[in-house]
C-alpha atoms as a PDB file:
ATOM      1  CA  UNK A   1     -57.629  -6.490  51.961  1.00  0.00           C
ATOM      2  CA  UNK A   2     -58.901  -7.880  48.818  1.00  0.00           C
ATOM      3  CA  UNK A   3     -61.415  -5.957  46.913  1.00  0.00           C
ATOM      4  CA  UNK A   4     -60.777  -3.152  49.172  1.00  0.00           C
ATOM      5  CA  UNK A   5     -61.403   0.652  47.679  1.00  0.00           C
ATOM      6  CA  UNK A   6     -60.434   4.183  48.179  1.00  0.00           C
ATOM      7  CA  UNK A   7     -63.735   7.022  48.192  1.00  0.00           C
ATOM      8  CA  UNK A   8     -63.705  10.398  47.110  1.00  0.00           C
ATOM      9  CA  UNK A   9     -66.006  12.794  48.302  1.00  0.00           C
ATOM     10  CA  UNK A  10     -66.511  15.865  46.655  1.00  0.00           C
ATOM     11  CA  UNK A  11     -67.701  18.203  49.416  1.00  0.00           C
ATOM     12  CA  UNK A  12     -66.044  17.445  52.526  1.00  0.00           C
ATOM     13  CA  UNK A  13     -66.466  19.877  54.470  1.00  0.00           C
ATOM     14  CA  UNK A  14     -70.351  19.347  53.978  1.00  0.00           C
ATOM     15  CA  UNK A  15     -72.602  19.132  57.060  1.00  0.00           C
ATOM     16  CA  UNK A  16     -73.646  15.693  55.737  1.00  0.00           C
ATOM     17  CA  UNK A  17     -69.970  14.529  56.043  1.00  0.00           C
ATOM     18  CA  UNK A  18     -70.461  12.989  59.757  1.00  0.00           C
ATOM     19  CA  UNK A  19     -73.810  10.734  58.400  1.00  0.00           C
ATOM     20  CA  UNK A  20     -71.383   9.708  55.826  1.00  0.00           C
ATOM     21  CA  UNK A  21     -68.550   8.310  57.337  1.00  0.00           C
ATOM     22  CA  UNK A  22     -71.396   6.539  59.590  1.00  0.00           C
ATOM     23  CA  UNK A  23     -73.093   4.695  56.518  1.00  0.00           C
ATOM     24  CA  UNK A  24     -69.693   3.624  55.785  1.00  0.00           C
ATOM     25  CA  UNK A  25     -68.614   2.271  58.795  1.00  0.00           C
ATOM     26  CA  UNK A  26     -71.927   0.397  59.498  1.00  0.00           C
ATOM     27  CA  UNK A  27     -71.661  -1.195  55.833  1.00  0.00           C
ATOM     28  CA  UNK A  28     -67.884  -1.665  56.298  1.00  0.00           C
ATOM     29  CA  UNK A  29     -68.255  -5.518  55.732  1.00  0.00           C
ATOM     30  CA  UNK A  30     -70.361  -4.912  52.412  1.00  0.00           C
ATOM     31  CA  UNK A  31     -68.208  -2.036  51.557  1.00  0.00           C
ATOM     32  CA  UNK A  32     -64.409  -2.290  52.584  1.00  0.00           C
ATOM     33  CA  UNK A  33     -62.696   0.677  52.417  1.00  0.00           C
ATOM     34  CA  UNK A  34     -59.011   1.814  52.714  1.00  0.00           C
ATOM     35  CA  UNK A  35     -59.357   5.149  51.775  1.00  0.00           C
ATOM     36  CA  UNK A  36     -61.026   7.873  51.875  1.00  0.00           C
ATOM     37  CA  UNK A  37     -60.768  11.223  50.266  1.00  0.00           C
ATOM     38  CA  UNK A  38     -63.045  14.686  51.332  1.00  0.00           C
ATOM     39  CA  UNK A  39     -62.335  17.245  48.841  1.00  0.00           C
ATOM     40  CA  UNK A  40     -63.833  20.548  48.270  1.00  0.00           C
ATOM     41  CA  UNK A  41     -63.853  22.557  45.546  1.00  0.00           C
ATOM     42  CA  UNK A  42     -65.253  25.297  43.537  1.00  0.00           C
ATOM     43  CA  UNK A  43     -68.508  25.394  41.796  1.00  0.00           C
ATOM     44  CA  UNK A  44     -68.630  24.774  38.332  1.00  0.00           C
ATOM     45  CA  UNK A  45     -65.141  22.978  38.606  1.00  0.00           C
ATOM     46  CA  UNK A  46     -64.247  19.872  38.234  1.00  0.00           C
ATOM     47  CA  UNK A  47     -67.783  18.271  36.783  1.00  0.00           C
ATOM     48  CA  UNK A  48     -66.308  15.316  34.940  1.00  0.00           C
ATOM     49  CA  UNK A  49     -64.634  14.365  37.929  1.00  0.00           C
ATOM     50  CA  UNK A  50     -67.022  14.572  40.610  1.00  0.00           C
ATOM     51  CA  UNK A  51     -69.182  12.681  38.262  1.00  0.00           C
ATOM     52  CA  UNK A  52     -67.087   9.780  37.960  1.00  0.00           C
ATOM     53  CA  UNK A  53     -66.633   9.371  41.728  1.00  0.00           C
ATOM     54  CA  UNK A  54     -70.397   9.340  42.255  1.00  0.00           C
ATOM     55  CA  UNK A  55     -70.604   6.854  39.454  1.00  0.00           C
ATOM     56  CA  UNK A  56     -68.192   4.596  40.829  1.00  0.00           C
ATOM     57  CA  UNK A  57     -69.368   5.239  44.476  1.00  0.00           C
ATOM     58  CA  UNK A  58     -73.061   4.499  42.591  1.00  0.00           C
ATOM     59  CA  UNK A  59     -71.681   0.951  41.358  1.00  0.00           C
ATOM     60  CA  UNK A  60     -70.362  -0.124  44.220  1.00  0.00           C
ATOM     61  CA  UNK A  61     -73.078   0.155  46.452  1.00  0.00           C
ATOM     62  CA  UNK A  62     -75.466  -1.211  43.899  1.00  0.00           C
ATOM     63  CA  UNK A  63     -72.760  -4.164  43.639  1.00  0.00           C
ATOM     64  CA  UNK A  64     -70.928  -4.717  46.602  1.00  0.00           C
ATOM     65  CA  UNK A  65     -69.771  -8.162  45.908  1.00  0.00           C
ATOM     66  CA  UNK A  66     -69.181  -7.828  42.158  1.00  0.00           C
ATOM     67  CA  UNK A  67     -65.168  -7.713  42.259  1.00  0.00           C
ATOM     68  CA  UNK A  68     -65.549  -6.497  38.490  1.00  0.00           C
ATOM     69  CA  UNK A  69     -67.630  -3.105  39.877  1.00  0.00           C
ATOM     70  CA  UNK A  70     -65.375  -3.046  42.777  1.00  0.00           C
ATOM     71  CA  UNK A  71     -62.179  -2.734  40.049  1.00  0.00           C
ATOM     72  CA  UNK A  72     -63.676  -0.524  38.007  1.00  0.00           C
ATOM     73  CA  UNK A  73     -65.352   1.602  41.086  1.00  0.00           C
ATOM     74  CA  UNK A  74     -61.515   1.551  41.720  1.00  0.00           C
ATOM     75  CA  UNK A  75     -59.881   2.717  38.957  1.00  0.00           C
ATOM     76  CA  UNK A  76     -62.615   5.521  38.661  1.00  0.00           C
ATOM     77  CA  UNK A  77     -61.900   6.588  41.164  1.00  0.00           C
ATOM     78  CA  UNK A  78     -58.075   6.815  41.298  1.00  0.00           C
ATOM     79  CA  UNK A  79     -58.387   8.372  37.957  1.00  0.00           C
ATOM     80  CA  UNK A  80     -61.533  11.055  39.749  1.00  0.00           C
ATOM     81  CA  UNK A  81     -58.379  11.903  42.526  1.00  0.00           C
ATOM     82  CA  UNK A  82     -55.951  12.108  39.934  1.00  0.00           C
ATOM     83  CA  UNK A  83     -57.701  14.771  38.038  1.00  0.00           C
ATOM     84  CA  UNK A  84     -58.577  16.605  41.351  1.00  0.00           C
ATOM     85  CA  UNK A  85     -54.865  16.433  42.183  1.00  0.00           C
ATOM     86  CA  UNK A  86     -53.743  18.002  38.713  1.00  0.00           C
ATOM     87  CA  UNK A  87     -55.731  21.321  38.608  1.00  0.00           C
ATOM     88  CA  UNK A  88     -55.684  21.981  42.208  1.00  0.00           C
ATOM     89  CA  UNK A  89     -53.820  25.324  43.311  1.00  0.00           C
ATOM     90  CA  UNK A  90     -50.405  24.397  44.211  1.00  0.00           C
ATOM     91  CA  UNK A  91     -48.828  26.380  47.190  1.00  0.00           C
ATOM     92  CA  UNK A  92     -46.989  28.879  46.311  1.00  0.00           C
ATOM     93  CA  UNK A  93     -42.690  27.858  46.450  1.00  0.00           C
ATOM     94  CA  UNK A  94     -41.200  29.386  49.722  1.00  0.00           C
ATOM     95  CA  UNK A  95     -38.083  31.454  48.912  1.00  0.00           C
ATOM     96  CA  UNK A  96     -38.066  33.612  51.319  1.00  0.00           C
ATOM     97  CA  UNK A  97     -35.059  33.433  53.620  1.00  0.00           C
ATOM     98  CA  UNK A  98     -35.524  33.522  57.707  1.00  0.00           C
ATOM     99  CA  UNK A  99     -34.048  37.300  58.971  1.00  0.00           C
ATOM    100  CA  UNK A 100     -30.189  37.296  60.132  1.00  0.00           C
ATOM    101  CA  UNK A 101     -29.623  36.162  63.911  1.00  0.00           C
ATOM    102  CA  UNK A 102     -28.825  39.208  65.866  1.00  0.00           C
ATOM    103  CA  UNK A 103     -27.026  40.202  68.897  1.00  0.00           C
ATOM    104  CA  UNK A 104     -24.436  36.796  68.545  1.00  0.00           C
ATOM    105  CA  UNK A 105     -21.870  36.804  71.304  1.00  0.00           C
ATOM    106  CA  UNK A 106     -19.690  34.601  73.084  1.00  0.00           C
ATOM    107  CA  UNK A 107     -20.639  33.694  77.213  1.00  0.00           C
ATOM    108  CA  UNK A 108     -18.309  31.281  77.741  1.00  0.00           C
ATOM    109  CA  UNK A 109     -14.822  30.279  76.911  1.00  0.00           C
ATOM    110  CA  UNK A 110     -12.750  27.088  78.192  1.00  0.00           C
ATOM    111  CA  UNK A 111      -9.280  26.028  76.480  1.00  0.00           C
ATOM    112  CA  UNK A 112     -11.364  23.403  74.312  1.00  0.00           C
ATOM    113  CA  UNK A 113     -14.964  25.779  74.029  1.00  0.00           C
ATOM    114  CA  UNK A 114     -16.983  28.192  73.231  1.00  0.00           C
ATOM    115  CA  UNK A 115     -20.187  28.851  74.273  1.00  0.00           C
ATOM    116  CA  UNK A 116     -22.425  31.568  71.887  1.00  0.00           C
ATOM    117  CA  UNK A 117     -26.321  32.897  72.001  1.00  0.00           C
ATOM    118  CA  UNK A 118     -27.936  34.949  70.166  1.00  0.00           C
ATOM    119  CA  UNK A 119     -31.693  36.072  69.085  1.00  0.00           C
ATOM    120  CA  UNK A 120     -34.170  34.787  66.880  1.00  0.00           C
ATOM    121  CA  UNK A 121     -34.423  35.185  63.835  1.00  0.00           C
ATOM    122  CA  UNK A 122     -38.048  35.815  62.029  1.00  0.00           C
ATOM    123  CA  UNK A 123     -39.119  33.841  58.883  1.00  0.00           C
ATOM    124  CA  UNK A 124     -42.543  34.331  56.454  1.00  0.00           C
ATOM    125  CA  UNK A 125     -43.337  30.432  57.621  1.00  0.00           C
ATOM    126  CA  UNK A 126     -41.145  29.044  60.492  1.00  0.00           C
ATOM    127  CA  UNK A 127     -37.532  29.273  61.207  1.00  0.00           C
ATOM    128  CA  UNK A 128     -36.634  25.692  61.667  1.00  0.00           C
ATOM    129  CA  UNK A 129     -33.104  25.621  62.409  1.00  0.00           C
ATOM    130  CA  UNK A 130     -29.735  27.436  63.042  1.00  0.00           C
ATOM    131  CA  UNK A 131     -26.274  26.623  61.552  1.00  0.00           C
ATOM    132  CA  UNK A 132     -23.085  27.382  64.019  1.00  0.00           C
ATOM    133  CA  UNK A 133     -19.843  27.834  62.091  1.00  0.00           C
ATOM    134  CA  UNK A 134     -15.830  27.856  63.412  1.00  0.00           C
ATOM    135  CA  UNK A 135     -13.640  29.672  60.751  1.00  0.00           C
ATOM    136  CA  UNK A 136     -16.389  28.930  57.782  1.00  0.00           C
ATOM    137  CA  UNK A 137     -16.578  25.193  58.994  1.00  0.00           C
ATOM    138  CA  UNK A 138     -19.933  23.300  60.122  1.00  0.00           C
ATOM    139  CA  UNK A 139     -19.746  22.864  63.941  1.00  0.00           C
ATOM    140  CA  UNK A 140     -23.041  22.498  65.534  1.00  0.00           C
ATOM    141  CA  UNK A 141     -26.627  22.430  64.066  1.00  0.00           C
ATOM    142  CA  UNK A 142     -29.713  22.976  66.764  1.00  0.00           C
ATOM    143  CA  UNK A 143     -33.326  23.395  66.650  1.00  0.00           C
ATOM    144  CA  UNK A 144     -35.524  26.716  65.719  1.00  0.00           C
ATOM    145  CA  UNK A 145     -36.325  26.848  69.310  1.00  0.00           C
ATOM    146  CA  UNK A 146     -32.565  26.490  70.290  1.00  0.00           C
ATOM    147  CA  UNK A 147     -30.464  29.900  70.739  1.00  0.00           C
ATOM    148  CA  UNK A 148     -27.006  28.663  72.553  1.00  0.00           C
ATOM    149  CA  UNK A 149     -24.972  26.564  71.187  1.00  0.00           C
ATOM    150  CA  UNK A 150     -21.152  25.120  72.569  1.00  0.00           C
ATOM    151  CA  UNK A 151     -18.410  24.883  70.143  1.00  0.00           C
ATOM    152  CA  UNK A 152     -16.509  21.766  70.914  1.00  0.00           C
ATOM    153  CA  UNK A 153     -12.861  20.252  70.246  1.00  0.00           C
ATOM    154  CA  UNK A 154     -10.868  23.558  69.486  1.00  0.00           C
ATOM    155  CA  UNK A 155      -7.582  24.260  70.277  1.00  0.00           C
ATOM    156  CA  UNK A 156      -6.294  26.586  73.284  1.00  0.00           C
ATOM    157  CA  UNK A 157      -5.509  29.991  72.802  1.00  0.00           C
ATOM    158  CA  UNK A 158      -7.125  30.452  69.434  1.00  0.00           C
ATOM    159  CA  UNK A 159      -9.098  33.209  68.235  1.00  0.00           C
ATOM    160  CA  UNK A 160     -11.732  31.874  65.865  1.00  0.00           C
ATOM    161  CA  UNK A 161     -14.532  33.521  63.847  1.00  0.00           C
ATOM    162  CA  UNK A 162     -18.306  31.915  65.041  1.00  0.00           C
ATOM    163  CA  UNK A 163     -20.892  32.335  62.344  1.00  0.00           C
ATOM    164  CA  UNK A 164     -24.376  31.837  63.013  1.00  0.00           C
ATOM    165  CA  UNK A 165     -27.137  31.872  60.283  1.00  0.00           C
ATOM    166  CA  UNK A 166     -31.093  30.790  60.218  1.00  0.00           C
ATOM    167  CA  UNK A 167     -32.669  27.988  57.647  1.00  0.00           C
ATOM    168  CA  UNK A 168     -36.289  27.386  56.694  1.00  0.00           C
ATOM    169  CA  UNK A 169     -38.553  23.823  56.214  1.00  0.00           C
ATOM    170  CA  UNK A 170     -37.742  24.840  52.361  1.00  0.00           C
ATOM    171  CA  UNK A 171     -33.886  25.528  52.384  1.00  0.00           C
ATOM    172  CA  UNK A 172     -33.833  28.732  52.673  1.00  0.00           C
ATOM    173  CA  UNK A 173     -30.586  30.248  54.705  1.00  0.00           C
ATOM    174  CA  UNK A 174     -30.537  33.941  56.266  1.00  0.00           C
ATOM    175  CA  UNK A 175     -27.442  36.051  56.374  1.00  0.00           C
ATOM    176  CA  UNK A 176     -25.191  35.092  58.640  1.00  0.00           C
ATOM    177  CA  UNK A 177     -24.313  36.740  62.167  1.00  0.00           C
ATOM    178  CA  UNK A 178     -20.781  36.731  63.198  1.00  0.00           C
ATOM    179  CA  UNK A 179     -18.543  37.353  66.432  1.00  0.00           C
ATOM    180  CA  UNK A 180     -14.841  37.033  67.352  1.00  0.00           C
ATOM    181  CA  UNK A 181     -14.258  34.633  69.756  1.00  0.00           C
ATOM    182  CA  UNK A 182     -10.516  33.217  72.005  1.00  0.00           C
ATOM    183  CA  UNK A 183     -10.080  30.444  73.905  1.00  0.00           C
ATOM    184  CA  UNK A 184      -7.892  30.294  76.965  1.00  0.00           C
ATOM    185  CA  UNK A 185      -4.367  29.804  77.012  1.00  0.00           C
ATOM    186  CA  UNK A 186      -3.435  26.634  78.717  1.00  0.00           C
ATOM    187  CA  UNK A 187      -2.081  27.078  81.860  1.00  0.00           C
ATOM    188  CA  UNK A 188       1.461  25.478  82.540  1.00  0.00           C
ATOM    189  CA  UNK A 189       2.495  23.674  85.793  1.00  0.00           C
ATOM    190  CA  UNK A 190       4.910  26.023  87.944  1.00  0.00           C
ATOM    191  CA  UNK A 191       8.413  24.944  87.454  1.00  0.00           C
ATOM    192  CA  UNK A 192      10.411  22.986  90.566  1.00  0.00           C
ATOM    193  CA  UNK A 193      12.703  25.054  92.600  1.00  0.00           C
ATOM    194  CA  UNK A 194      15.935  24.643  91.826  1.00  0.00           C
ATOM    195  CA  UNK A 195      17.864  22.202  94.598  1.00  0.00           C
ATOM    196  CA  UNK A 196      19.730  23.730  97.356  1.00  0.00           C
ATOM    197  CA  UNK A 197      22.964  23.048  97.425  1.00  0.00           C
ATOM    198  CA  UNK A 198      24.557  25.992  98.854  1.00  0.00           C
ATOM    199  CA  UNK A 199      25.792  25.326 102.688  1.00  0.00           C
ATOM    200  CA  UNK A 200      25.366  28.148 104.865  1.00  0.00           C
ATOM    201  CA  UNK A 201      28.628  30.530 106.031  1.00  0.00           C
ATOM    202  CA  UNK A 202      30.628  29.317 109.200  1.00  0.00           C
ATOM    203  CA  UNK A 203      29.391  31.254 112.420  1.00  0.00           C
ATOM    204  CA  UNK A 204      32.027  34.152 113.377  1.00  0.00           C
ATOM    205  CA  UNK A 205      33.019  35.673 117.034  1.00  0.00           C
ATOM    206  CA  UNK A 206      33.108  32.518 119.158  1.00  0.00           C
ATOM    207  CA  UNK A 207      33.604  33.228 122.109  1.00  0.00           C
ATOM    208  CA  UNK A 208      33.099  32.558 125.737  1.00  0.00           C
ATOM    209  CA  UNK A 209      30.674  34.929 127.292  1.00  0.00           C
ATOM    210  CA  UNK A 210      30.270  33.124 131.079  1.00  0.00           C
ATOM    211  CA  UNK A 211      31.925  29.756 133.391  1.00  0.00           C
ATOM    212  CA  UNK A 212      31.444  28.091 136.260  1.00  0.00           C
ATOM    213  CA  UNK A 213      33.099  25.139 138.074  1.00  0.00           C
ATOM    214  CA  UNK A 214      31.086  22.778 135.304  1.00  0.00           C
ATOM    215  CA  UNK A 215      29.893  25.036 132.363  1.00  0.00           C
ATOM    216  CA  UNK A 216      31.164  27.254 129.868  1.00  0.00           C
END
């Protein structure tokens, strides 16, 4: 939208806020906006800047079809938020690492799988994620929420080592948890019989037990 302008207001969190935002969507078509800003900060801090928002606020209600006011109102106050921006606390980096999973073991073997679980681990902001290793080697990723995973595509009859550690939003990775785990042997068909070719032994003590006029 042309001539359109971003607002910061210093005291956000004001009780005056809601009336605000009302005046400025009743004189949207005088005053179009496409962004707003509601900042609070300390007293004392920051004069310069809240003073050239309120001057460029100031101008463009006094002017709201002067594009020149409108520019400058717009600039002032990019370079207001810009200040605001620059000497605002900064969060503190995260490099804390989420706790090692515990209690990892296997539930479930097939000739091709392995099923593990294990507990959660803790972390000083959110654990959002677990890593599942075969023999040091990335397998399966799941969710913070997530604690199973199945180990897919190994071979039969293989022990292997499963590794399990936590990560954080920041990159942080825990210790990781580990268990032995085998898959099954695969089973082999039962051979054929061999073919018998061995005749049985020729009956012995024929003999005639009883006759008549017609039988023997």
């Amino acid at each position: 939208m042309k001539g359109a302008i971003k607002i910061v207001t210093i005291g956000g969190g004001s009780s005056y806020t809601p009336e605000l935002m009302e005046g400025f969507i009743k004189r949207y078509e005088d005053l179009p906006i496409k962004e707003i800003w509601l900042v609070d900060i300390e007293d004392g801090k920051e004069k310069a800047a809240f003073e050239a928002a309120y001057a460029a606020a100031q101008k463009v209600l006094e002017n709201p079809t002067d594009q020149a006011a409108v520019d400058k109102a717009e600039k002032d106050l990019e370079d207001a938020r810009k200040a605001l921006l620059a000497t605002s606390p900064k969060p503190e980096e995260d490099k804390e690492a989420p706790t090692k999973p515990s209690d990892l073991k296997e539930t479930e073997t097939t000739t091709t799988t392995v099923k593990v679980e294990w507990k959660a681990s803790t972390d000083n902001v959110e654990v959002t994620g677990y890593n599942v290793y075969a023999d040091g080697k990335l397998a399966e990723t799941v969710k913070g929420d997530v604690l199973t995973a199945e180990l897919k595509d190994l071979k039969a009859g293989t022990e292997y080592t499963i590794e399990v550690e936590a990560f954080d939003a920041a990159g942080n990775k825990s210790e990781k948890a580990s268990v032995k785990a085998t898959t099954k042997e695969e089973q082999k068909p039962d051979p054929k019989p061999e073919e018998d070719k061995e005749a049985p032994t020729k009956p012995s003590d024929l003999k005639v037990t009883d006759k008549t006029d017609t039988t023997l």
